[in-house]
Structures are given as C-alpha cells and as structure tokens.
Protein backbone atom coordinates (compact mmCIF):
# COMPACT_ATOMS: atom_id res chain seq x y z
CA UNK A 1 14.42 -7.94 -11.83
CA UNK A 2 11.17 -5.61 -12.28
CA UNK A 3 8.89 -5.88 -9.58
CA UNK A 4 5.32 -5.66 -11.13
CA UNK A 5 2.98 -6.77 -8.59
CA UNK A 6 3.42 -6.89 -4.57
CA UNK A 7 1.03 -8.38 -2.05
CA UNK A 8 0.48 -9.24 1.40
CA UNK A 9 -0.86 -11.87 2.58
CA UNK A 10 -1.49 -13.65 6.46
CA UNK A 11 -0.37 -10.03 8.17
CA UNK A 12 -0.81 -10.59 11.50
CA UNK A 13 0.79 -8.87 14.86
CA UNK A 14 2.29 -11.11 17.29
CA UNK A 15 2.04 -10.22 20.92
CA UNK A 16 5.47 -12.81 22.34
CA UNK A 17 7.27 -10.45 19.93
CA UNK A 18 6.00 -7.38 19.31
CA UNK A 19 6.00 -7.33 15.81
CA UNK A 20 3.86 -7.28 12.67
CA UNK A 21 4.48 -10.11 9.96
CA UNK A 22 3.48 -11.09 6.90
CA UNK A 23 4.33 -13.43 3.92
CA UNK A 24 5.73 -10.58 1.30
CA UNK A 25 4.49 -11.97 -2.67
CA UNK A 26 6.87 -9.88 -5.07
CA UNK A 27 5.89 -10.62 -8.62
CA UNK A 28 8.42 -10.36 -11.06
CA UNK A 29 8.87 -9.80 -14.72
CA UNK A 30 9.91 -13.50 -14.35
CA UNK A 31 9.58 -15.00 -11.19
CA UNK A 32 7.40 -14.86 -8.27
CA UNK A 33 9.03 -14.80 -4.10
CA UNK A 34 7.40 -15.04 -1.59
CA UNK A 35 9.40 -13.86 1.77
CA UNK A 36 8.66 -13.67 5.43
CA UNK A 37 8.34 -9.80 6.12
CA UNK A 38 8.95 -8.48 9.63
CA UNK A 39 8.30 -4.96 11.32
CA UNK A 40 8.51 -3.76 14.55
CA UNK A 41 6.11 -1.27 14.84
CA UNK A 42 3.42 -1.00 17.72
CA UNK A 43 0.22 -3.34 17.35
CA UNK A 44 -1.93 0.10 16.84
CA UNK A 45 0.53 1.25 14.01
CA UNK A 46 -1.17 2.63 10.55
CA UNK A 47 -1.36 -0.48 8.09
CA UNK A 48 0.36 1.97 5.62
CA UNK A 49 3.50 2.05 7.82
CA UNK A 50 2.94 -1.59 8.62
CA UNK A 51 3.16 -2.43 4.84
CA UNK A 52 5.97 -0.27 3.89
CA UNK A 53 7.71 -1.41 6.71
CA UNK A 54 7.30 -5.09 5.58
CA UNK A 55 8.10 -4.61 2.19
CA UNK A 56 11.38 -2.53 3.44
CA UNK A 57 12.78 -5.77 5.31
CA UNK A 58 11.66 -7.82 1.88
CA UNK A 59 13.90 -5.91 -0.08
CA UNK A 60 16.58 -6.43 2.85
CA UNK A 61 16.37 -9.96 1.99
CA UNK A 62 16.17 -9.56 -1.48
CA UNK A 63 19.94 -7.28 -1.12
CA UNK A 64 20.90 -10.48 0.48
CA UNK A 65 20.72 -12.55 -2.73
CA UNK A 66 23.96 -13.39 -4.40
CA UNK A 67 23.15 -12.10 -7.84
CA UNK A 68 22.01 -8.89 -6.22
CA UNK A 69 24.61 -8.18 -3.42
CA UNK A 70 27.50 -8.72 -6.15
CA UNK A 71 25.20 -6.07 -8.36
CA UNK A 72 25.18 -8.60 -11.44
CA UNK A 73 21.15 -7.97 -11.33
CA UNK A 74 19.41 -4.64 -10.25
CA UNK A 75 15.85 -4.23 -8.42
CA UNK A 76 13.46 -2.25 -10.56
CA UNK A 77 10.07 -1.49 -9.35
CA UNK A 78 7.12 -0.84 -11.57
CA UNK A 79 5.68 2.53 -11.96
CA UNK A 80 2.72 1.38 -9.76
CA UNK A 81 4.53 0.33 -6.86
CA UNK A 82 7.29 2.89 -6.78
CA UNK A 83 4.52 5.28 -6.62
CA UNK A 84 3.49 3.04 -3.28
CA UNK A 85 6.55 3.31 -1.39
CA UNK A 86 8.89 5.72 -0.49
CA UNK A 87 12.40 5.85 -2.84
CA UNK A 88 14.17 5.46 0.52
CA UNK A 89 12.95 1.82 0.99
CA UNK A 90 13.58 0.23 -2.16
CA UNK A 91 16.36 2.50 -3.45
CA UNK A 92 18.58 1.43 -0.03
CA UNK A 93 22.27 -0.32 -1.18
C-alpha cells in the first residue's frame, strides 16, 4: 500500500481526556481509510507534534491489519509525506 495523500480532518482537543483527536484520511494508491487518530499531548502542544503524533497512532492501527501484521502487504509512503514525518513513525514494526 503507497500512501499518497494524508489529511486531517475534525482535530479537536478534548478536555474529559486530555487528548488531541482527529479523523486520520490516508489515501492510497488504491483505497482510501479513514481512522480515528489519538495523541496525548498537552492542549497547548505545536500542531506539528499534534499531527505527527496522530498520524503515528494511524499507522498503529494500520500494523494492526491482518494483511499487514502477517507482512503479506508493506506500508510505503510517498515522497511527499515521508518528507512530512519522521522515519521513526511510519518505519515502526
């Protein structure tokens, strides 16, 4: 799967739980998810941090997936949004 485009969209903090969310759009070479991102980071965190954060626990779920936790398919990000986040994040078994 080769990520090409990645959005955020509804990012909001919630007070109750301390925590930023967001609903995580990864666009695919030929599919689209859409995933519930969560991050614990303070309410006055950088929305740099706050993204990467997000799209960290999307690719958590993402490792979750059958066809990716039995490594059948691989995660492949697009030059664009490799350059966006760090290796650490999306490179993570």
């Amino acid at each position: 799967m080769m990520i090409i485009k990645l959005q955020f969209e509804n990012l909001r903090f919630t007070d109750g739980s301390q925590q930023h969310s967001a609903v995580v759009i990864l666009t695919t070479d030929d599919a689209t998810l859409c995933l519930t991102g969560r991050a614990a980071l303070g309410k006055t965190a950088p929305r740099a941090d706050i993204k990467v954060a997000l799209f960290a626990d999307a690719m958590r779920q993402v490792r979750q997936m059958p066809e990716y936790r039995s490594g059948s398919k691989q995660i492949v990000l697009s030059h664009g949004i490799a350059s966006q986040m760090p290796q650490s994040v999306w490179r993570a078994a």
